[in-house]
C-alpha atoms as a PDB file:
ATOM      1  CA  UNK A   1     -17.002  -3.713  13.650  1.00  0.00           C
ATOM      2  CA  UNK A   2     -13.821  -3.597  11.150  1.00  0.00           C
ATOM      3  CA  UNK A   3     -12.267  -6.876  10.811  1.00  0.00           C
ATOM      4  CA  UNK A   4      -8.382  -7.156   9.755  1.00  0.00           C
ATOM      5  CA  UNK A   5      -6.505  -9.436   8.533  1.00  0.00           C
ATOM      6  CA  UNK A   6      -2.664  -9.733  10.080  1.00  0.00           C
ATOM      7  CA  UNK A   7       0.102 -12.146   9.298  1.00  0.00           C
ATOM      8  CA  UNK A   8       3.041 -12.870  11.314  1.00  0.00           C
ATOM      9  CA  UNK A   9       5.863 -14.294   9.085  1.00  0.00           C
ATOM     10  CA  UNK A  10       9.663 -14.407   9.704  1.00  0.00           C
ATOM     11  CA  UNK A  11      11.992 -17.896  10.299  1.00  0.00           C
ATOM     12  CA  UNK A  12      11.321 -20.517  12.436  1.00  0.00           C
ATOM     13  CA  UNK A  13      12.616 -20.255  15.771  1.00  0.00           C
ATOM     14  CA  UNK A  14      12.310 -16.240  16.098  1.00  0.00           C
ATOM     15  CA  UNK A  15       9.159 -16.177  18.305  1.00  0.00           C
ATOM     16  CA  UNK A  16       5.807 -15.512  15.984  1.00  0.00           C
ATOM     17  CA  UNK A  17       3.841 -18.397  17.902  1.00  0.00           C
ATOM     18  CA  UNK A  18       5.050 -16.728  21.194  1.00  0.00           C
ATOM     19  CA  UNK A  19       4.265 -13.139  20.230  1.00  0.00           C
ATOM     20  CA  UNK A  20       1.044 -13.907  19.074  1.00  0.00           C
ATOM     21  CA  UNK A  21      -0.140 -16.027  22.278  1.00  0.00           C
ATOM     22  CA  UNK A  22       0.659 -13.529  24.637  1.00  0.00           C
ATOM     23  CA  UNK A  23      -0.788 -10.711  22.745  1.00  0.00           C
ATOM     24  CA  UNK A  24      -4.303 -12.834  22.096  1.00  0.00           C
ATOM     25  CA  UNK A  25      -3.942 -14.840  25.789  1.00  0.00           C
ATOM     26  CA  UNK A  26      -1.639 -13.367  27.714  1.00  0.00           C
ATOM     27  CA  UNK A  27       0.277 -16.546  28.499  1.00  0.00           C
ATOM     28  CA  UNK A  28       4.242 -16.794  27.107  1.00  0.00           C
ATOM     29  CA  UNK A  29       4.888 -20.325  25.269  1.00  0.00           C
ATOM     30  CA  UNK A  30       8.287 -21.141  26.337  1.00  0.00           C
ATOM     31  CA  UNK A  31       8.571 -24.942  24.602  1.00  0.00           C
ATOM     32  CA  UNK A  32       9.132 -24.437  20.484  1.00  0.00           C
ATOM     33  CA  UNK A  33       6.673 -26.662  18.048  1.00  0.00           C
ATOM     34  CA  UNK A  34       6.869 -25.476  15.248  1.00  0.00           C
ATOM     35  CA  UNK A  35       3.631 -24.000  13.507  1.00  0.00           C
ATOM     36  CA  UNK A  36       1.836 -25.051  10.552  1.00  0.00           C
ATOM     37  CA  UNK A  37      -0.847 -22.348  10.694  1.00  0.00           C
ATOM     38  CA  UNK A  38      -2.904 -21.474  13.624  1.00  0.00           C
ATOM     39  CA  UNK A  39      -5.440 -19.048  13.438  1.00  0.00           C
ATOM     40  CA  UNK A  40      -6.375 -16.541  16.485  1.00  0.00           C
ATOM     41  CA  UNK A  41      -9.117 -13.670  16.735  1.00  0.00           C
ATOM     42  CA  UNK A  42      -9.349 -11.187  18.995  1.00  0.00           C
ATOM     43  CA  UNK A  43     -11.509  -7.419  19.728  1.00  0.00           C
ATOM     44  CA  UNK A  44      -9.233  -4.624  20.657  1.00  0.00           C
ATOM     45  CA  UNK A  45      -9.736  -0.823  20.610  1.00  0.00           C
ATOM     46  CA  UNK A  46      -8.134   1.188  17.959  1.00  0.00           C
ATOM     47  CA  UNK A  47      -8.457   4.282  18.730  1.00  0.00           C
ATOM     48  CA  UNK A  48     -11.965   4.453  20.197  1.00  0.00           C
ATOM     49  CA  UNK A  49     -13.256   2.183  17.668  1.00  0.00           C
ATOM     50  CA  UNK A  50     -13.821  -1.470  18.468  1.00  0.00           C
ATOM     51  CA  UNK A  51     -12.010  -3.770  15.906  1.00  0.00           C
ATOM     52  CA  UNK A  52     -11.742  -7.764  15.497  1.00  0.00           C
ATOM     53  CA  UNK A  53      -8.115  -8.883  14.890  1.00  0.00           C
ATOM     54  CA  UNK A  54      -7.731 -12.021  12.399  1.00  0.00           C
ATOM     55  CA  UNK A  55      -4.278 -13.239  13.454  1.00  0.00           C
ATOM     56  CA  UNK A  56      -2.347 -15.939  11.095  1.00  0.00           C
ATOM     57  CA  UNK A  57       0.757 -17.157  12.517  1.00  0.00           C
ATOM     58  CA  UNK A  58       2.118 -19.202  10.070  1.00  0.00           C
ATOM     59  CA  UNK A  59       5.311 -21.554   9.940  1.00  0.00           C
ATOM     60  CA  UNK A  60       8.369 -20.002   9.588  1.00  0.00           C
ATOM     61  CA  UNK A  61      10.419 -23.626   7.913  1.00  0.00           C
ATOM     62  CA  UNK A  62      10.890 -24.053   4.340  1.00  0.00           C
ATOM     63  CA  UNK A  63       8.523 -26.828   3.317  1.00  0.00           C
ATOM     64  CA  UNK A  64       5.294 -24.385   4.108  1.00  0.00           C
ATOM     65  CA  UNK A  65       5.900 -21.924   1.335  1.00  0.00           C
ATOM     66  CA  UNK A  66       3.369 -22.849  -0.842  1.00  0.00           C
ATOM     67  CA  UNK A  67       0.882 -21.968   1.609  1.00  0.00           C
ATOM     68  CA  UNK A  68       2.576 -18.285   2.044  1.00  0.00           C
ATOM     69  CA  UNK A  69       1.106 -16.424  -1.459  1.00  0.00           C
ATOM     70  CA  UNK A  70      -2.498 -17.837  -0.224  1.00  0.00           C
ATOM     71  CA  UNK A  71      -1.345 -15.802   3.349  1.00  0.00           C
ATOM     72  CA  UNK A  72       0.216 -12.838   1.587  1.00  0.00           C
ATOM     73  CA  UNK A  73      -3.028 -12.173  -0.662  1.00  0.00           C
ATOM     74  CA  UNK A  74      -5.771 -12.197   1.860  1.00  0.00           C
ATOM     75  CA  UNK A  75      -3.359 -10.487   4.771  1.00  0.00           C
ATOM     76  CA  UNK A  76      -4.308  -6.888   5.284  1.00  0.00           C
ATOM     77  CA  UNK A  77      -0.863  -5.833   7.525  1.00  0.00           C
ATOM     78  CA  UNK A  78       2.525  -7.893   7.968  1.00  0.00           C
ATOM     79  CA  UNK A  79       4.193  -8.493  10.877  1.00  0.00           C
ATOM     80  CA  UNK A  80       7.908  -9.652   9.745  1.00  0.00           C
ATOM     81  CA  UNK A  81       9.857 -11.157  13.039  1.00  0.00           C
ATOM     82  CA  UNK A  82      13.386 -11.794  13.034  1.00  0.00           C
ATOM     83  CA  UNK A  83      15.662 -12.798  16.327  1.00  0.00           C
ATOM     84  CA  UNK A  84      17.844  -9.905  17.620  1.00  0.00           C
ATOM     85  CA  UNK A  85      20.284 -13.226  18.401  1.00  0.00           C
ATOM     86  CA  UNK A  86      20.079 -14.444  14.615  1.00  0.00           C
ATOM     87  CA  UNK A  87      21.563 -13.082  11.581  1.00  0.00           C
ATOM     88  CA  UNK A  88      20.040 -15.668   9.282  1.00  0.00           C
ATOM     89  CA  UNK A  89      16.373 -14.746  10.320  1.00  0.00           C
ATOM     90  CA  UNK A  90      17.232 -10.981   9.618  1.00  0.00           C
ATOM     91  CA  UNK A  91      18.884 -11.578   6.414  1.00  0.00           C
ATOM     92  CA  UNK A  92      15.631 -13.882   5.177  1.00  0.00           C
ATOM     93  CA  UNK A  93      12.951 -11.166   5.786  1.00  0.00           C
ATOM     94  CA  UNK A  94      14.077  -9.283   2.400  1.00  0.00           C
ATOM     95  CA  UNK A  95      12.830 -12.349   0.590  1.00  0.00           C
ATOM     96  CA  UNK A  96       9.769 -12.295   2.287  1.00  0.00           C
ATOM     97  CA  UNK A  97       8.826  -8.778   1.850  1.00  0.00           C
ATOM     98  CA  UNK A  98       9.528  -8.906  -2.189  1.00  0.00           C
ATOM     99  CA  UNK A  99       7.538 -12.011  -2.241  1.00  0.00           C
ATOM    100  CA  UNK A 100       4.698  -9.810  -0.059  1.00  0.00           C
ATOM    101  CA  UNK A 101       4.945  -6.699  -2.739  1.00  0.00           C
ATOM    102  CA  UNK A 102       5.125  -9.396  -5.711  1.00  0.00           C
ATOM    103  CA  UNK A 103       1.907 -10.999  -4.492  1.00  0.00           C
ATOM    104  CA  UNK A 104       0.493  -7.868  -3.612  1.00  0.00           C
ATOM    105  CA  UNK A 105       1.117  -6.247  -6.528  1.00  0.00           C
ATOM    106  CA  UNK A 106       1.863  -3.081  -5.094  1.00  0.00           C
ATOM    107  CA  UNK A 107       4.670  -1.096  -2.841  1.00  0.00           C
ATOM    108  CA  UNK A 108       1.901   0.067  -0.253  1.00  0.00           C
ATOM    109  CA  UNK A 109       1.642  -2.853   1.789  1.00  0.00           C
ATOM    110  CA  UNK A 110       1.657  -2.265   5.664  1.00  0.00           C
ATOM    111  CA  UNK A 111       4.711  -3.851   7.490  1.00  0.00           C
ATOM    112  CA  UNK A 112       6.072  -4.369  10.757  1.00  0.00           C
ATOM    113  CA  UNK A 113       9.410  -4.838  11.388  1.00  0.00           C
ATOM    114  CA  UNK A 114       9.833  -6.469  14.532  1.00  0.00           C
ATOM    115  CA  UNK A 115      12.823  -7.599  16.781  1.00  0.00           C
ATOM    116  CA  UNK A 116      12.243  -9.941  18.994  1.00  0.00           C
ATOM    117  CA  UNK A 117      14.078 -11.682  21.765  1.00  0.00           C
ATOM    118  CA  UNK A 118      14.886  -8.198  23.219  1.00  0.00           C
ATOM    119  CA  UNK A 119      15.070 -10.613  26.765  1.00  0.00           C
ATOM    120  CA  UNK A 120      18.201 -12.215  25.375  1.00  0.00           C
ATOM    121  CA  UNK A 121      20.163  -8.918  25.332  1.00  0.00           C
ATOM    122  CA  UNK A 122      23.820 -10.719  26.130  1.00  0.00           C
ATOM    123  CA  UNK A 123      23.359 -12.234  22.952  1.00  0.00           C
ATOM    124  CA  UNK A 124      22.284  -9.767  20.661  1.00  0.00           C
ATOM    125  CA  UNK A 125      23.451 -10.000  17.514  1.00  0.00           C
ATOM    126  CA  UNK A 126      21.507  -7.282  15.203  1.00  0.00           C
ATOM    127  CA  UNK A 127      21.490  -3.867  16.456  1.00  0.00           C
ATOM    128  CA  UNK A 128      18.451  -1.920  16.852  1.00  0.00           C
ATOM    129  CA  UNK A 129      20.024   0.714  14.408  1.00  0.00           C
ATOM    130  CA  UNK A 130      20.386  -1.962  11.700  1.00  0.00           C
ATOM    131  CA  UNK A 131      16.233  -2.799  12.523  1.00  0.00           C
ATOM    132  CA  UNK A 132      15.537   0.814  11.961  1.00  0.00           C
ATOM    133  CA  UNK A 133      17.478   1.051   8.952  1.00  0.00           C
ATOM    134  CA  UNK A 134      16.260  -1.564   7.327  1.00  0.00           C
ATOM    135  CA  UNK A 135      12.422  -0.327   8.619  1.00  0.00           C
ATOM    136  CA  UNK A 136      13.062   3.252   7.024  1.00  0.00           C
ATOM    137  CA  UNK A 137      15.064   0.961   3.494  1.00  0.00           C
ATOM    138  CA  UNK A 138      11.831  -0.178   3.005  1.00  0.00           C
ATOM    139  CA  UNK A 139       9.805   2.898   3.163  1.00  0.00           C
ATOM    140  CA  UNK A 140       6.944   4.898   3.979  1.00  0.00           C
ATOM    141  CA  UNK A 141       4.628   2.218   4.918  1.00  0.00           C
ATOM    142  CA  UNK A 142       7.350   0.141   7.330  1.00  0.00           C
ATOM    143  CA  UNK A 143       8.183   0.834  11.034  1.00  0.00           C
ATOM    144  CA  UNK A 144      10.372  -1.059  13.025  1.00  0.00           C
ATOM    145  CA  UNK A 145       9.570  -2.045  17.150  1.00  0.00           C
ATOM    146  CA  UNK A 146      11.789  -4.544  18.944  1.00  0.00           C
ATOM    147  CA  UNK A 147       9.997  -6.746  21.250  1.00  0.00           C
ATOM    148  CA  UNK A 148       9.711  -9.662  23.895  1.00  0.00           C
ATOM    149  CA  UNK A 149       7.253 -12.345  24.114  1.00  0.00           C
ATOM    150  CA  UNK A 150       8.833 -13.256  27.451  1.00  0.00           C
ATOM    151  CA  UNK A 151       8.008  -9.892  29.294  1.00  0.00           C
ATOM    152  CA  UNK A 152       5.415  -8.301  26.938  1.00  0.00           C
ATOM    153  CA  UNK A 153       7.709  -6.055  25.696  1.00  0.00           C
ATOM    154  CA  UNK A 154       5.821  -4.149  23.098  1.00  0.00           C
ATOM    155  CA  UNK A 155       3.893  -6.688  22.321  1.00  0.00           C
ATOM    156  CA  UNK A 156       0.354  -5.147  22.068  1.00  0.00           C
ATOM    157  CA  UNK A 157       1.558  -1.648  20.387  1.00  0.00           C
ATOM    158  CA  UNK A 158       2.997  -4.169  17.916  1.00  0.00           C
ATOM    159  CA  UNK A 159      -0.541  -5.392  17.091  1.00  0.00           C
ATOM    160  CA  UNK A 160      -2.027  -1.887  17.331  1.00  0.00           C
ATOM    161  CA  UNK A 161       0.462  -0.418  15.494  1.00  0.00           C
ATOM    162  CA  UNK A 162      -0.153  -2.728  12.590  1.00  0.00           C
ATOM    163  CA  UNK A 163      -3.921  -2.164  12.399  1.00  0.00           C
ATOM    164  CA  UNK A 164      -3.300   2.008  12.753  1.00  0.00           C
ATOM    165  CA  UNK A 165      -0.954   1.380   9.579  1.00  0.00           C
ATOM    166  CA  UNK A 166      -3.748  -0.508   7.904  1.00  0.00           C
ATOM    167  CA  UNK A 167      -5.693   2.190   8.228  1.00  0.00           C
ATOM    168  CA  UNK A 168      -3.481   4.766   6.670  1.00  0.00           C
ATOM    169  CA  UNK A 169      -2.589   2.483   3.885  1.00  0.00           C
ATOM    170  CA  UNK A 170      -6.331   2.617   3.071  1.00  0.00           C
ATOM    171  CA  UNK A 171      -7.498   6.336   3.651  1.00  0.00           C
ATOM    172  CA  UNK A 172      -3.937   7.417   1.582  1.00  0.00           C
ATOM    173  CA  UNK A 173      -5.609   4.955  -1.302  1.00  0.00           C
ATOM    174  CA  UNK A 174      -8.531   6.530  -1.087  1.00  0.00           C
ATOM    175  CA  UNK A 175      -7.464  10.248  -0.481  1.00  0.00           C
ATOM    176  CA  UNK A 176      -5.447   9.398  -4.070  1.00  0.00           C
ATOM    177  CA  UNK A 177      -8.362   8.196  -6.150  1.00  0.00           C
ATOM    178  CA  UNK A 178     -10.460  11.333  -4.853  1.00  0.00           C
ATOM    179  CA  UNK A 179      -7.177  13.257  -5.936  1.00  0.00           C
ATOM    180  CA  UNK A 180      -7.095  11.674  -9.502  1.00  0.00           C
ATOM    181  CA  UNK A 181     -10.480  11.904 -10.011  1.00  0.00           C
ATOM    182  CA  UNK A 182     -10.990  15.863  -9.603  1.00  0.00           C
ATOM    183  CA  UNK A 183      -8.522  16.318 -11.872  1.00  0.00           C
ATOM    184  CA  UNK A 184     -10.317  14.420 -14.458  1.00  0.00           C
ATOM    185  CA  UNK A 185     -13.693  16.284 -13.673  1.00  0.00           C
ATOM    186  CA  UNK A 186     -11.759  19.571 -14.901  1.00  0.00           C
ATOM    187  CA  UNK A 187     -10.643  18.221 -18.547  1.00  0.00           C
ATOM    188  CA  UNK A 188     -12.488  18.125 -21.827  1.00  0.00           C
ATOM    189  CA  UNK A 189     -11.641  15.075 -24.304  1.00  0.00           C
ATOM    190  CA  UNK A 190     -11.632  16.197 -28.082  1.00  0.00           C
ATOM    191  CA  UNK A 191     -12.463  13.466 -30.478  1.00  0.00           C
END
């Protein structure tokens, strides 16, 4: 069975703890404590092929960050949530994601893009257009899915939909070396 590694990051407040508790229990948390880290596994089906789930939810305040390049270098996929009702926790996912693609040391890194809070609709403050924009900024490897902890909204094809982009991250990375290296069958060196 394929295990993956997934981190949830984004600001505190925007619903990581919740998302990740109803996809892996199927309960909603509606009281906020903030997170320090908190660990969940679970086995879902990927496309007929059984798969465990590492889940990292980590904290979303400030004094944590130390902890986040130890996250960002073992996570597989990334999961960045932002509050449709917050500007500020849009605005500080750009930070994340260079820190992501600086630890990472590389521009194909699987991310999610994910609006949550779609429940709170009156008080919307970031468009879905300005999600998707900012998904398709970001490039070939980033999608964009708004979602709800409080009614499930897209909750598990956010999870799936992570681990299907893992996997096309990794075949693309392989499907490139096989590339490069039948070329380099075909060439003679002179000395």
């Amino acid at each position: 069975m394929r295990e993956y590694k997934l981190v949830v990051l984004g600001s505190g407040g925007v619903g990581k703890s919740a998302l990740t508790v109803q996809f892996v229990q199927g309960i909603f948390v509606e009281k906020y404590d903030p997170t320090i880290e908190d660990s969940y596994r679970k086995t879902v089906d990927v496309e007929g092929a059984q798969c465990m789930l590492e889940i990292l939810d980590t904290a979303g305040t400030e004094q944590f960050t130390a902890m986040r390049d130890l996250y960002m270098k073992n996570g597989q996929g990334f999961a960045l949530v932002y509050a449709i009702t917050s500007q500020a926790s849009f605005s500080d996912l750009s930070e994340l994601r260079e820190q992501i693609l600086r630890v990472k040391d590389t521009e194909s890194v699987p991310i999610i893009l994910v609006g949550n809070k779609c429940d709170l609709e009156d008080d919307r403050l970031i468009s879905s257009e300005q999600g998707k924009q900012l998904s398709r900024q970001w490039g070939h490897y980033c999608s964009f899915v708004e979602t709800s902890a409080k009614t499930k909204l897209n909750v598990e094809e956010l999870f799936l939909s992570l681990v299907r982009m893992v996997n096309k991250v990794q075949q693309d990375m392989v499907d490139s070396r096989k590339r490069r290296k039948s070329k380099s069958k075909g060439k003679c060196t002179l000395l």
